[in-house]
C-alpha atoms as a PDB file:
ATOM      1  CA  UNK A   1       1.090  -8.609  -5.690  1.00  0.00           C
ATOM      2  CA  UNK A   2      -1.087 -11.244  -4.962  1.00  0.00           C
ATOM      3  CA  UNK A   3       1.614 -12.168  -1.824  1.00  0.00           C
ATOM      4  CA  UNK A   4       1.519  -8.543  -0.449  1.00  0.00           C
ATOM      5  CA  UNK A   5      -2.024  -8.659  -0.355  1.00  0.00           C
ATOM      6  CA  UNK A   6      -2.125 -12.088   1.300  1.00  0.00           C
ATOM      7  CA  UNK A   7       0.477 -10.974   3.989  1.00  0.00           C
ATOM      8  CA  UNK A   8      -1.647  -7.472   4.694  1.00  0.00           C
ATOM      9  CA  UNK A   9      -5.556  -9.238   4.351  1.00  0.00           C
ATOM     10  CA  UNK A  10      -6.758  -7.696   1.358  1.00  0.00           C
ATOM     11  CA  UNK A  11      -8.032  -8.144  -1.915  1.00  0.00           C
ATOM     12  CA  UNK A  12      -5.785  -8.351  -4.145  1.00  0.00           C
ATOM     13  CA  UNK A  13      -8.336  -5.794  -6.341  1.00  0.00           C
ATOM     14  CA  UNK A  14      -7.427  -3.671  -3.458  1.00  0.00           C
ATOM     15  CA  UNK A  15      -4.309  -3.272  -4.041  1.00  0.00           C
ATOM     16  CA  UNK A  16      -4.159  -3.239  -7.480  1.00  0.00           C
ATOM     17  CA  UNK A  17      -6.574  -0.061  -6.855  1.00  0.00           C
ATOM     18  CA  UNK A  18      -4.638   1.655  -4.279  1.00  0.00           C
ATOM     19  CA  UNK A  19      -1.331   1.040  -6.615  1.00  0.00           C
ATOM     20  CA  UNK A  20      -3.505   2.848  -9.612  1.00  0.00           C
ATOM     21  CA  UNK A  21      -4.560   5.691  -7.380  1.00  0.00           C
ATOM     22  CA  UNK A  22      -8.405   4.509  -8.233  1.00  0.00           C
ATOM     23  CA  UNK A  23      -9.445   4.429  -4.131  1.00  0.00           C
ATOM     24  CA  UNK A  24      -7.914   6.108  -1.035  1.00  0.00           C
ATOM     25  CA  UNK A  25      -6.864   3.865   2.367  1.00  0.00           C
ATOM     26  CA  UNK A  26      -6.490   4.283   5.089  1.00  0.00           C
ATOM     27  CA  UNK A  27      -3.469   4.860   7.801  1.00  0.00           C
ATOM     28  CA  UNK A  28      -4.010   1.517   9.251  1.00  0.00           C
ATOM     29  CA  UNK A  29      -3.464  -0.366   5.455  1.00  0.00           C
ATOM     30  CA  UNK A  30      -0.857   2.037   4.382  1.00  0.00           C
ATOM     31  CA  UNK A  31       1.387   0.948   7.817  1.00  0.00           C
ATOM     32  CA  UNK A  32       0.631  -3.005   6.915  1.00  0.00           C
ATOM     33  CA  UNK A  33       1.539  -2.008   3.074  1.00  0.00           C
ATOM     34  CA  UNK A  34       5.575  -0.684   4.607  1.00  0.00           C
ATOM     35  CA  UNK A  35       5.486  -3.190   7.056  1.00  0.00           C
ATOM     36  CA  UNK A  36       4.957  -6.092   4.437  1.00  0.00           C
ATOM     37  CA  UNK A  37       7.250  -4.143   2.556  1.00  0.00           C
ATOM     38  CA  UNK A  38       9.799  -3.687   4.682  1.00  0.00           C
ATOM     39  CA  UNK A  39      10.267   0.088   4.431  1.00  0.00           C
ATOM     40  CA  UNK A  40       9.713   2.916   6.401  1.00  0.00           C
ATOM     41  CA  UNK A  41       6.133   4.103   5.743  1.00  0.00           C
ATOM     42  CA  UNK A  42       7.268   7.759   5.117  1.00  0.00           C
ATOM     43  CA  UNK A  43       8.822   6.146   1.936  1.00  0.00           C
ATOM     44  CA  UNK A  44       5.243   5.291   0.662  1.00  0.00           C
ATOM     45  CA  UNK A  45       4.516   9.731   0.569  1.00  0.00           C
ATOM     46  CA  UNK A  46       8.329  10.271  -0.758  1.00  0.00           C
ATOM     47  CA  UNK A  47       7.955  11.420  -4.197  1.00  0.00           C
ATOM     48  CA  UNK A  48       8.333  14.646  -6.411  1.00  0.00           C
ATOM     49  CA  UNK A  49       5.841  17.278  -6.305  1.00  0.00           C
ATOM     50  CA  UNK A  50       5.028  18.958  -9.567  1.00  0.00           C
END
């Protein structure tokens, strides 16, 4: 994790926090997250609703 968060400019706390659903981000982080990634950003929202 400590890569992705190099390759976007973040704390790696940040992402750690995003991944445990402790903080919101925004648009702009969430695009450098699938780019760094390498997926399509709409993949980042695709999961099952309850």
């Amino acid at each position: 994790m400590q890569t992705l968060a190099d390759s976007i400019n973040v704390e790696y706390s940040q992402i750690s926090r995003i991944e445990r659903g402790l903080i919101n981000t925004s648009i702009g982080i969430t695009y450098e997250l699938a780019k760094a990634l390498e997926i399509d950003i709409k993949e980042l929202f695709d999961f099952p609703i309850k």
